[in-house]
Protein backbone atom coordinates (compact mmCIF):
# COMPACT_ATOMS: atom_id res chain seq x y z
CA UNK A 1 93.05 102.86 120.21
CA UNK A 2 95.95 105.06 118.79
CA UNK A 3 94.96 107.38 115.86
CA UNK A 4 96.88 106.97 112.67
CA UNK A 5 98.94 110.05 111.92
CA UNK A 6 97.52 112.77 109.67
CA UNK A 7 98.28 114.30 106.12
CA UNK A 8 101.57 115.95 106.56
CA UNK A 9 101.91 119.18 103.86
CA UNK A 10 103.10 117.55 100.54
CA UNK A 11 102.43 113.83 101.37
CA UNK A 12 101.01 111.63 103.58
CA UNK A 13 102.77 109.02 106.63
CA UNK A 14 100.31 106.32 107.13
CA UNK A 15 101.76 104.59 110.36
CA UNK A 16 100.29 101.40 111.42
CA UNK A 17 98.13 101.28 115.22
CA UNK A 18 100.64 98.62 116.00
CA UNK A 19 103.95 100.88 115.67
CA UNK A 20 102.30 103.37 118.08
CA UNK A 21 101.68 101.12 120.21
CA UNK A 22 105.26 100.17 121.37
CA UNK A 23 106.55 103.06 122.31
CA UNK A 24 107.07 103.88 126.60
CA UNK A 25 104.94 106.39 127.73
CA UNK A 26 105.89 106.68 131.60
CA UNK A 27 102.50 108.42 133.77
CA UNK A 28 103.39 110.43 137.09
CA UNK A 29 101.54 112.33 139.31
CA UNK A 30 103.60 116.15 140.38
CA UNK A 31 102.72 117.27 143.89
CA UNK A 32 104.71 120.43 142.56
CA UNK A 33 102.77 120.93 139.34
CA UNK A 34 99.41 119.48 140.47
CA UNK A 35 98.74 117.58 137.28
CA UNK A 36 99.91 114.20 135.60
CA UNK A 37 103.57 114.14 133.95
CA UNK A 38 104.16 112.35 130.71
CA UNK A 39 107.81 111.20 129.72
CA UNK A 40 108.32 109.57 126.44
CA UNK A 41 112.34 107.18 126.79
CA UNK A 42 112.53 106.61 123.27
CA UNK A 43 112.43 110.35 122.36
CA UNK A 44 114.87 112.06 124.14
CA UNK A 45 112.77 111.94 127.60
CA UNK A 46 110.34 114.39 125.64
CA UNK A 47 107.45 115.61 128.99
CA UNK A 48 104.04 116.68 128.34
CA UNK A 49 101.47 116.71 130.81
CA UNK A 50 97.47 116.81 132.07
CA UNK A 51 95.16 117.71 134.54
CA UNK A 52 93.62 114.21 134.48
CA UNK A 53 95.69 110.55 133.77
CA UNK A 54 92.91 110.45 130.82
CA UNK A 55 94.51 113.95 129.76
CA UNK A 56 97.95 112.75 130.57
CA UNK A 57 97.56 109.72 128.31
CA UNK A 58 95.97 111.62 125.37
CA UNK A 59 98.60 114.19 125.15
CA UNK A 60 101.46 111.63 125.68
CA UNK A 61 99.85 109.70 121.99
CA UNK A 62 99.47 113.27 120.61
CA UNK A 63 103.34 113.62 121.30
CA UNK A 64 104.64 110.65 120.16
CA UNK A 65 102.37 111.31 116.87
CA UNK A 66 104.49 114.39 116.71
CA UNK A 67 107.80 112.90 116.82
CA UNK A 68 106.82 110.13 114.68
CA UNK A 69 106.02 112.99 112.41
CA UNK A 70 109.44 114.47 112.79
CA UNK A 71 111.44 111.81 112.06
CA UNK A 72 109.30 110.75 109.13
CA UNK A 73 109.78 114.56 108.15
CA UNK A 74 113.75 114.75 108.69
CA UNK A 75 114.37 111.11 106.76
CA UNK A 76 115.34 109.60 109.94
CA UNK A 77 114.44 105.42 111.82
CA UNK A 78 112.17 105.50 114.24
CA UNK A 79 113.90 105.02 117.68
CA UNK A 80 114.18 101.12 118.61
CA UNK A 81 111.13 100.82 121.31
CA UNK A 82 112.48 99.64 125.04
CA UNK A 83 111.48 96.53 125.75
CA UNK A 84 110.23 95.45 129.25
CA UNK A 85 112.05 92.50 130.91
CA UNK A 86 110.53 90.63 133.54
């Protein structure tokens, strides 16, 4: 379950487990780097990574916390999350 976002500084962003939640995180394995790749679309195709996919997914929700942050920082929307169409 995604973690709601911390005390920032001054104030505090309270964001819902549901917003989280609809955001791409796209999972590869890197022959090249020998670990898991994380992209993020909605944030400019943002990467982190990990050794494991459990890694991988943990420091994918730690980086869209982070951008959430950002934009909640900087007065800006949250991107519009891609939707999947079967």
């Amino acid at each position: 379950m995604p973690r709601k976002i911390k005390k920032l500084t001054e104030g505090s962003i309270v964001m819902s487990a549901v917003q989280t939640n609809h955001y791409s995180m796209i999972i590869e394995w890197s022959d090249e780097d020998q670990c898991f790749i994380v992209t993020l679309p909605e944030f400019h195709d943002s990467h982190t990574h990990g050794d494991t996919y459990e890694e991988a997914v943990q420091n994918g929700q730690d980086l869209l916390e982070t951008w959430m942050e950002i934009y909640q920082q900087d007065g800006k929307s949250l991107p519009v999350p891609k939707l999947f169409a079967a």
